[in-house]
PDB file of N, CA and C in Angstrom:
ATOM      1  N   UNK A   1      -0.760   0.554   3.544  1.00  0.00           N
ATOM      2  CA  UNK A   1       0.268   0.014   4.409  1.00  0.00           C
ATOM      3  C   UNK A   1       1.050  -1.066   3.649  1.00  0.00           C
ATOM      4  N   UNK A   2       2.440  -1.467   4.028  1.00  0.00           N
ATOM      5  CA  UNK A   2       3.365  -1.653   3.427  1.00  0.00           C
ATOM      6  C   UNK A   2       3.416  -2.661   4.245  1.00  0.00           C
ATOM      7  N   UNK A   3       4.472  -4.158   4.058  1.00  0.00           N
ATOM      8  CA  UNK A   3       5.108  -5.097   5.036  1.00  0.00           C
ATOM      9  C   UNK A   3       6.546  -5.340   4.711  1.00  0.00           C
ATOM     10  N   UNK A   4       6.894  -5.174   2.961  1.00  0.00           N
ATOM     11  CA  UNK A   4       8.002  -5.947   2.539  1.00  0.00           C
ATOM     12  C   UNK A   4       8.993  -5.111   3.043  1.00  0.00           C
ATOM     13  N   UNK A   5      10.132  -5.662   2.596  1.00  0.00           N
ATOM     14  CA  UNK A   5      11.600  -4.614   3.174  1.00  0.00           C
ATOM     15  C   UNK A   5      12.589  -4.763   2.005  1.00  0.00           C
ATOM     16  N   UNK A   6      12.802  -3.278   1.720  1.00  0.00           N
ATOM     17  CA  UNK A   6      13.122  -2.782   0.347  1.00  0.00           C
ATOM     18  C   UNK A   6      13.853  -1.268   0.774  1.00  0.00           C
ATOM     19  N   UNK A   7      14.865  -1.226   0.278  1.00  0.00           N
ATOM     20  CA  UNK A   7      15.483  -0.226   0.090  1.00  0.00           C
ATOM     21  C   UNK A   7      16.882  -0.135   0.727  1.00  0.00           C
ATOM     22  N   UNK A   8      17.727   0.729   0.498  1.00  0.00           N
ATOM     23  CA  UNK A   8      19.312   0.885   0.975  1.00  0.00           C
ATOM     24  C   UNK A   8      19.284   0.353   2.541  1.00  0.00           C
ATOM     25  N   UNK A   9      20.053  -0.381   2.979  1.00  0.00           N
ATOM     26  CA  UNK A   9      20.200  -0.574   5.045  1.00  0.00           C
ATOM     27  C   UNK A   9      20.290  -0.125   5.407  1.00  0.00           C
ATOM     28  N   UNK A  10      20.930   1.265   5.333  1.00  0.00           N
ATOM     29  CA  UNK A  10      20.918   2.634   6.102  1.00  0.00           C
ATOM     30  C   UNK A  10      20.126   3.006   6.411  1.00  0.00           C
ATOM     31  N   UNK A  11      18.972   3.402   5.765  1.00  0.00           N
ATOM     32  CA  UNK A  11      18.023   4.197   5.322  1.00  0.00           C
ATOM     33  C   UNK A  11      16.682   3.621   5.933  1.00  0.00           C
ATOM     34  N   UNK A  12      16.624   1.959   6.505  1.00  0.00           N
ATOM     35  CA  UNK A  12      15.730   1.768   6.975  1.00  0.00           C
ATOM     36  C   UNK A  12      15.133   2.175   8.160  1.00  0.00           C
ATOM     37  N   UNK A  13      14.091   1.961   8.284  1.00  0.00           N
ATOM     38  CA  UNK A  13      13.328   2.957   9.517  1.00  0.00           C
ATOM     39  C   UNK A  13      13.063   1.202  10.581  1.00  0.00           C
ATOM     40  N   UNK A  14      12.915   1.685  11.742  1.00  0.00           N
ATOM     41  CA  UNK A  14      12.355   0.325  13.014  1.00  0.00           C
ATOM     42  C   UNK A  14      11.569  -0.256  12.136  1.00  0.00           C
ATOM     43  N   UNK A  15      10.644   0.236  11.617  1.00  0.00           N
ATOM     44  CA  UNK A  15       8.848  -0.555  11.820  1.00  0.00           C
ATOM     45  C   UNK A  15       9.459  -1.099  10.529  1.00  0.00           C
ATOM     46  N   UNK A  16      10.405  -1.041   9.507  1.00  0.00           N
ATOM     47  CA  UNK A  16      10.814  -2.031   8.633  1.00  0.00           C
ATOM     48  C   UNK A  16      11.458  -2.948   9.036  1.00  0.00           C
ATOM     49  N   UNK A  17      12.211  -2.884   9.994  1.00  0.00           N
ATOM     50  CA  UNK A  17      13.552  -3.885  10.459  1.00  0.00           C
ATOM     51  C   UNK A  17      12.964  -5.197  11.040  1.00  0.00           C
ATOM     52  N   UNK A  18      11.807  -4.736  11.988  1.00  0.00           N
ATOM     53  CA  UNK A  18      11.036  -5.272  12.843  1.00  0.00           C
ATOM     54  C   UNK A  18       9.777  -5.905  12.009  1.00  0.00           C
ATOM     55  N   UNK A  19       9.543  -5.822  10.778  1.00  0.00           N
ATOM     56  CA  UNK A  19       8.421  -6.256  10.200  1.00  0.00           C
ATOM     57  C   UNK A  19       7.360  -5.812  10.714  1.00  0.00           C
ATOM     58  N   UNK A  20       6.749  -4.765  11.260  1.00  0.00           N
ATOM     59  CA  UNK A  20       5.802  -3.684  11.160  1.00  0.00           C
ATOM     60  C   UNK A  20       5.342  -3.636   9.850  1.00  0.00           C
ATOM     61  N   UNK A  21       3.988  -2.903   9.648  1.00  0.00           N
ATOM     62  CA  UNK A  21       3.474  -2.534   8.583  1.00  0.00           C
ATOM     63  C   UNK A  21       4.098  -1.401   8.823  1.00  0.00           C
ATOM     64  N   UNK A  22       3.863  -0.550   7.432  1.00  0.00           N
ATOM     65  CA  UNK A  22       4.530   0.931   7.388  1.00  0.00           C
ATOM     66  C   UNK A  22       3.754   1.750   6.147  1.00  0.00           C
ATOM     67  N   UNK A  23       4.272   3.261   6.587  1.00  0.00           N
ATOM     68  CA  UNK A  23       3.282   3.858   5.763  1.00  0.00           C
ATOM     69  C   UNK A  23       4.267   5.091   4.757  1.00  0.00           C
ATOM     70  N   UNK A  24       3.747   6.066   4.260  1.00  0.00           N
ATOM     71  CA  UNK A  24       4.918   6.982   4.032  1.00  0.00           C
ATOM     72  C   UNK A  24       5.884   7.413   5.107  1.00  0.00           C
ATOM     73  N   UNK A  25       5.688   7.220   6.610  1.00  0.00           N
ATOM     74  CA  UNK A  25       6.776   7.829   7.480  1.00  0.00           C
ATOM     75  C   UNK A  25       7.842   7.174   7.198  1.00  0.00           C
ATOM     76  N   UNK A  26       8.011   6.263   6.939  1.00  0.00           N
ATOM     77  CA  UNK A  26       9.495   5.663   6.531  1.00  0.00           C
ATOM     78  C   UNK A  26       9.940   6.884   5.577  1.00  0.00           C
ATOM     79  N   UNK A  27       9.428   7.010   4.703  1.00  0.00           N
ATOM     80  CA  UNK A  27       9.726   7.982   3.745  1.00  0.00           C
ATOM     81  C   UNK A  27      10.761   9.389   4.384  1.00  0.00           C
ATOM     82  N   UNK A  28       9.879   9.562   5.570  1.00  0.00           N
ATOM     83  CA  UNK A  28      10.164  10.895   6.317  1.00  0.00           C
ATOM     84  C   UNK A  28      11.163  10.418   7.163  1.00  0.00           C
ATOM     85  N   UNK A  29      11.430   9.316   7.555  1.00  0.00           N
ATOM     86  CA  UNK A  29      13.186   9.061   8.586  1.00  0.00           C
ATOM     87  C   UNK A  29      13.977   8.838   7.631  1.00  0.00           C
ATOM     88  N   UNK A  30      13.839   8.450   6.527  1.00  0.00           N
ATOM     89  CA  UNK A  30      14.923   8.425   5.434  1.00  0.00           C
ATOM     90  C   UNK A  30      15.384   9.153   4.625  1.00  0.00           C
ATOM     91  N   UNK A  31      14.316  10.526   4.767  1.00  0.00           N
ATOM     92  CA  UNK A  31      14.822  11.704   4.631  1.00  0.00           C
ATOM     93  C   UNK A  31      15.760  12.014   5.690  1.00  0.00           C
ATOM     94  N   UNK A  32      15.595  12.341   6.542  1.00  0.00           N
ATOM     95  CA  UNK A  32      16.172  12.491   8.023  1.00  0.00           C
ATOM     96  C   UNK A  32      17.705  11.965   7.887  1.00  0.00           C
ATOM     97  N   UNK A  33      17.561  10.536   7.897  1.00  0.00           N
ATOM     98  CA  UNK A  33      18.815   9.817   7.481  1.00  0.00           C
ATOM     99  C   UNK A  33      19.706  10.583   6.470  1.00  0.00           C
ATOM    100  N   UNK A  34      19.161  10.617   5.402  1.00  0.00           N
ATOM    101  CA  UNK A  34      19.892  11.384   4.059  1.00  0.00           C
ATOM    102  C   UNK A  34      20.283  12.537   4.873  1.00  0.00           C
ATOM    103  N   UNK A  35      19.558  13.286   4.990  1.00  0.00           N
ATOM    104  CA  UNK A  35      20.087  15.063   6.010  1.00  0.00           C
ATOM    105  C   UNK A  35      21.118  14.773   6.815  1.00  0.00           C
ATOM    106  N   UNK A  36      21.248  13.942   7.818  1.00  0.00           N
ATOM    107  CA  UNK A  36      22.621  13.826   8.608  1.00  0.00           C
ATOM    108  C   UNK A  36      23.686  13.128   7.758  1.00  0.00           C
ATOM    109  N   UNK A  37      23.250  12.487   6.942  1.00  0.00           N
ATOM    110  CA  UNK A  37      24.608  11.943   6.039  1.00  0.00           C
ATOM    111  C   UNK A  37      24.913  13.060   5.583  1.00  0.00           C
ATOM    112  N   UNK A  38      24.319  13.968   4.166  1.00  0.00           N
ATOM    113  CA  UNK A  38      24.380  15.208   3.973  1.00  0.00           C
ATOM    114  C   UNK A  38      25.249  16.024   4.950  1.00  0.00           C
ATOM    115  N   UNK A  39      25.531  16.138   6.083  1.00  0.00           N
ATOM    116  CA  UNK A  39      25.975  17.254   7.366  1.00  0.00           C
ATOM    117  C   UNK A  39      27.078  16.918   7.726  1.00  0.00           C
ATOM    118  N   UNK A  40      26.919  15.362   8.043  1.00  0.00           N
ATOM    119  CA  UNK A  40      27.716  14.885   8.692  1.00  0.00           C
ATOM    120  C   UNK A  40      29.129  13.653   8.226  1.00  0.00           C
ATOM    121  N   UNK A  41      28.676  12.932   6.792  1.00  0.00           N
ATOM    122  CA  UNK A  41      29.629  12.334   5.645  1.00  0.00           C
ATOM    123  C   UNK A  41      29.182  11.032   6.223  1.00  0.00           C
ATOM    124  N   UNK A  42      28.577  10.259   7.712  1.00  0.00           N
ATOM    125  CA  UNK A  42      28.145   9.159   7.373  1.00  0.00           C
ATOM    126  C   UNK A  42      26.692   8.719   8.225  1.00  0.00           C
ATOM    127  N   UNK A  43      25.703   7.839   7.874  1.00  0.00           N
ATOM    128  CA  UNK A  43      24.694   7.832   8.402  1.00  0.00           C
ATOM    129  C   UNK A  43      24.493   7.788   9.822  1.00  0.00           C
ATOM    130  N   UNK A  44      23.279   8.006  10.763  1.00  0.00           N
ATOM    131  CA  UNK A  44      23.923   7.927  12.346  1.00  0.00           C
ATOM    132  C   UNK A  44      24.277   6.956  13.047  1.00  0.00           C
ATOM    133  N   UNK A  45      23.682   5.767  11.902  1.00  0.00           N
ATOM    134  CA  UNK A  45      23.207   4.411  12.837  1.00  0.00           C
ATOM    135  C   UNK A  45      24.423   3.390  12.001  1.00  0.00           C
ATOM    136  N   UNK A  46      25.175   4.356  11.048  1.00  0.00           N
ATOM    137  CA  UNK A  46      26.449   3.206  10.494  1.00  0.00           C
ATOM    138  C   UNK A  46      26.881   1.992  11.019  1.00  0.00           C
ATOM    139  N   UNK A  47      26.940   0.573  10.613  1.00  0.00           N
ATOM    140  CA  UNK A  47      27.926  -0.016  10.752  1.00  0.00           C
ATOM    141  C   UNK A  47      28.101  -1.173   9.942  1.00  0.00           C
ATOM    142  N   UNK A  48      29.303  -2.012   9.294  1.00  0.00           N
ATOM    143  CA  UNK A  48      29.446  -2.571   8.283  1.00  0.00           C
ATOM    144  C   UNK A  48      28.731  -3.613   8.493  1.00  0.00           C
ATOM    145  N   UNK A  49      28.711  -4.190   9.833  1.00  0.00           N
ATOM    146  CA  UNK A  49      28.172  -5.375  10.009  1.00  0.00           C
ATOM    147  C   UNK A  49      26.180  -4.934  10.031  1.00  0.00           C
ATOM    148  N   UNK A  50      26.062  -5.911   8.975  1.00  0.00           N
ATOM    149  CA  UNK A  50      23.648  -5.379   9.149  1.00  0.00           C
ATOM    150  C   UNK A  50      23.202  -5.580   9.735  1.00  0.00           C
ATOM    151  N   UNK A  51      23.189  -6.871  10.973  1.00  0.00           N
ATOM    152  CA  UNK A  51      23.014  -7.045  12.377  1.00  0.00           C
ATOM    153  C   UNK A  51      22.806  -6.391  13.167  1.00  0.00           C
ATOM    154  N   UNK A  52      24.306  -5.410  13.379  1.00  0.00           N
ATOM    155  CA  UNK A  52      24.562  -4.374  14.049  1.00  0.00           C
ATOM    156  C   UNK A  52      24.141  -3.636  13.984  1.00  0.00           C
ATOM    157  N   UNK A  53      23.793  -3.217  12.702  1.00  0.00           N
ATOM    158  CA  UNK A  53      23.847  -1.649  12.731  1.00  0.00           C
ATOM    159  C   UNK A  53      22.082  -1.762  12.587  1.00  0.00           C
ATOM    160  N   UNK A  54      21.062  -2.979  12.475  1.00  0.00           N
ATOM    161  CA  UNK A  54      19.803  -2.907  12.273  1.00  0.00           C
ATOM    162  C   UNK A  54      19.954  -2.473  13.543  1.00  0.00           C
ATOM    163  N   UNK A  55      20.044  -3.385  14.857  1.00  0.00           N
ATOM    164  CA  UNK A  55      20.287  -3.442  16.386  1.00  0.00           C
ATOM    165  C   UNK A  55      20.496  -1.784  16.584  1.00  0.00           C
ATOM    166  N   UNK A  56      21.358  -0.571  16.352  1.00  0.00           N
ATOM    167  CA  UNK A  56      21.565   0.337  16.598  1.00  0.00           C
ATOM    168  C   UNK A  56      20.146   1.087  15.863  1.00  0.00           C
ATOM    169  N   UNK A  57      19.864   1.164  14.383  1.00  0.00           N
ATOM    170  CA  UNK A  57      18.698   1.625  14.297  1.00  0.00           C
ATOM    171  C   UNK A  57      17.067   1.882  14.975  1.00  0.00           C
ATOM    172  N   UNK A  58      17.262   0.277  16.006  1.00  0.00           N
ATOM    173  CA  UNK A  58      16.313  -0.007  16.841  1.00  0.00           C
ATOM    174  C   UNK A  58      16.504   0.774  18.029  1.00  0.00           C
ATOM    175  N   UNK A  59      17.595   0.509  18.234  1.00  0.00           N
ATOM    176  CA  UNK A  59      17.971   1.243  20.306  1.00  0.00           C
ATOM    177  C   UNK A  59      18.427   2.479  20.789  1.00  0.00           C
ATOM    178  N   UNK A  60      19.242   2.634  19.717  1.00  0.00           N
ATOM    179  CA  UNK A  60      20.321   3.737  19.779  1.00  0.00           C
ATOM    180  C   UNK A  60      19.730   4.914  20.204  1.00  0.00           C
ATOM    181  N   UNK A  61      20.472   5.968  20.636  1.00  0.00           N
ATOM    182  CA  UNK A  61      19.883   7.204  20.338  1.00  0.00           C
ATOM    183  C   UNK A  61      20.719   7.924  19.741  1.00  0.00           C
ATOM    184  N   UNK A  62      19.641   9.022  19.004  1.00  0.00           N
ATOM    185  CA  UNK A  62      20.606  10.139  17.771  1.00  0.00           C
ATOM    186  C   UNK A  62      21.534  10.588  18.807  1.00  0.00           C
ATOM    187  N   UNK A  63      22.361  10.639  18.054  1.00  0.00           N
ATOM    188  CA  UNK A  63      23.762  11.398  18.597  1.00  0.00           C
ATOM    189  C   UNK A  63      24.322  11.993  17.877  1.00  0.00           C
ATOM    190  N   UNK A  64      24.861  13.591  17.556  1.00  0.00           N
ATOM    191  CA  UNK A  64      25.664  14.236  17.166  1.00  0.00           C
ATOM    192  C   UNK A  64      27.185  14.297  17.205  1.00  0.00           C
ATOM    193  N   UNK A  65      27.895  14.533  16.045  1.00  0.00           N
ATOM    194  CA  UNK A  65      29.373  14.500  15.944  1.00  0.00           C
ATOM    195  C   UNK A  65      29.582  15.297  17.652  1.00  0.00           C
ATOM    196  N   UNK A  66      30.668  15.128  17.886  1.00  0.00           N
ATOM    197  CA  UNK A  66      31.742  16.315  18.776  1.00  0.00           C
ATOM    198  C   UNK A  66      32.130  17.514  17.631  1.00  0.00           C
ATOM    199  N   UNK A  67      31.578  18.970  17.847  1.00  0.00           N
ATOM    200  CA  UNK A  67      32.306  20.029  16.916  1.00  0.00           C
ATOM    201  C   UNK A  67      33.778  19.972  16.919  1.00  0.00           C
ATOM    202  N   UNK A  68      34.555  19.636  18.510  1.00  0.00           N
ATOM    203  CA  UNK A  68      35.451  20.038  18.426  1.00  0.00           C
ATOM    204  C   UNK A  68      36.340  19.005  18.220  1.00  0.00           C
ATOM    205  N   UNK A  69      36.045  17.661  18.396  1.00  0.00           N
ATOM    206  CA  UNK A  69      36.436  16.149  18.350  1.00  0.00           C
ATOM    207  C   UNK A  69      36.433  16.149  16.228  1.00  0.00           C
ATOM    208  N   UNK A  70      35.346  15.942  15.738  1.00  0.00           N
ATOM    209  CA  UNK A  70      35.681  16.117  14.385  1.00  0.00           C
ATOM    210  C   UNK A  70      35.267  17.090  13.652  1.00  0.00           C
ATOM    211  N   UNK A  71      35.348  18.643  14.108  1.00  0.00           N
ATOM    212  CA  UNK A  71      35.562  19.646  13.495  1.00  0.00           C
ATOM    213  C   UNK A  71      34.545  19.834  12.545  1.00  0.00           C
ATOM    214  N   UNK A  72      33.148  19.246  12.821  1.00  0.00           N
ATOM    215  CA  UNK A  72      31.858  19.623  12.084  1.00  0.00           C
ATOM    216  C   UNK A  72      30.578  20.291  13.420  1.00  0.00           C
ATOM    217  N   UNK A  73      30.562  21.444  12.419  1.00  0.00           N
ATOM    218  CA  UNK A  73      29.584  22.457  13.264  1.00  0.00           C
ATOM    219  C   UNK A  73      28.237  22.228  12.516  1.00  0.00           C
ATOM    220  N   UNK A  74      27.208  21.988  13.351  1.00  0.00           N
ATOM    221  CA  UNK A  74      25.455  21.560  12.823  1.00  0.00           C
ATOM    222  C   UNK A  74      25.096  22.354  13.092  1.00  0.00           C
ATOM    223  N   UNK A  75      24.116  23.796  12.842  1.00  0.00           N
ATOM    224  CA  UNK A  75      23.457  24.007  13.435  1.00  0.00           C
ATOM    225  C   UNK A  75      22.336  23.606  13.998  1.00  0.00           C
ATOM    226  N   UNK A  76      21.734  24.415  14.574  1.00  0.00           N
ATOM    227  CA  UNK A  76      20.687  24.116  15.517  1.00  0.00           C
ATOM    228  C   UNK A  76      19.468  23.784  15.112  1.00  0.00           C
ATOM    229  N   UNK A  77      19.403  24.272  14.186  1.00  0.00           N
ATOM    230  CA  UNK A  77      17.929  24.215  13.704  1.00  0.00           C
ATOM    231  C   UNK A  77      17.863  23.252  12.481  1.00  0.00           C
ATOM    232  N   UNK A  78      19.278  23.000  11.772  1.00  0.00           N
ATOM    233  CA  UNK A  78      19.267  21.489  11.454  1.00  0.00           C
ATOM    234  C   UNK A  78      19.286  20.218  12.089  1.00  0.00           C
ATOM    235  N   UNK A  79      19.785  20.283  13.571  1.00  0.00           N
ATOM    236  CA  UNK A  79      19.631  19.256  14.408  1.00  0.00           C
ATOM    237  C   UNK A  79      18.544  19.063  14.868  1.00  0.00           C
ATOM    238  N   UNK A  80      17.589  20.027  15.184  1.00  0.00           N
ATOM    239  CA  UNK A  80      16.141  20.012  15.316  1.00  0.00           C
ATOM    240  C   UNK A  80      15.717  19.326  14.124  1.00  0.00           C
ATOM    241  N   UNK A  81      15.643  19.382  12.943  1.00  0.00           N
ATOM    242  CA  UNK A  81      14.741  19.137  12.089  1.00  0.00           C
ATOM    243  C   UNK A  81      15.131  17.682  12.000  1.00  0.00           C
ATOM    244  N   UNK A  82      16.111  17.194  11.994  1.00  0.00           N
ATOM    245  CA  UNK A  82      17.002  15.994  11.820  1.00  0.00           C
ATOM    246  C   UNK A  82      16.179  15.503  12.893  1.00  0.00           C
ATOM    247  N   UNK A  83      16.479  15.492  13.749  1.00  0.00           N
ATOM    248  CA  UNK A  83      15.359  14.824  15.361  1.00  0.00           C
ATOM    249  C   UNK A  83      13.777  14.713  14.845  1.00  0.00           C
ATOM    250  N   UNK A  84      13.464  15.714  14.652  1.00  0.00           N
ATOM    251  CA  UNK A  84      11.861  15.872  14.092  1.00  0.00           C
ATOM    252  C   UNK A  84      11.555  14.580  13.142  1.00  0.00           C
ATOM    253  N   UNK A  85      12.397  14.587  12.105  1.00  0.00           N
ATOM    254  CA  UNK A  85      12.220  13.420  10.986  1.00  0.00           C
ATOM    255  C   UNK A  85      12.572  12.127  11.346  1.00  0.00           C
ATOM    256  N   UNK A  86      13.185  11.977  12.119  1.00  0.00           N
ATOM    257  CA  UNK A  86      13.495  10.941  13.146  1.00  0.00           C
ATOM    258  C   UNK A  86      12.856   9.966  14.043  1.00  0.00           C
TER     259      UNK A  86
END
């Protein structure tokens, strides 16, 4: 188990933000993270301000583009897996 907090702001998982111990699952939402950036061009929980966007990492819920709002189609079974790692 892990305590420090290390790595890109995006990419962090709750139990880092929050000072939780942590284990490889961080590993596995930051995969997750990477996959919807990958799909989608920006992370889910974006925002410039780190405050904010820790605050959204904590509360938020995943949410998918609009297909028809910005013209990106996910499938299904990538949005599943994206949730899963999540």
């Amino acid at each position: 188990m892990a305590q420090t907090i290390c790595g890109t702001p995006e990419y962090l998982a709750p139990e880092v933000i929050i000072g939780q111990e942590y284990d490889f699952m961080v590993d596995i939402w930051a995969m997750g993270i990477l996959l919807y950036e990958m799909l989608v061009g920006i992370p889910p929980f974006y925002n410039k301000n780190y405050a904010k966007m820790f605050k959204m990492i904590q509360e938020n819920e995943l949410k998918f583009p609009s297909p028809k709002k910005y013209k990106i189609k996910i499938d299904e079974n990538a949005k599943d897996l994206i949730r899963k790692l999540l």
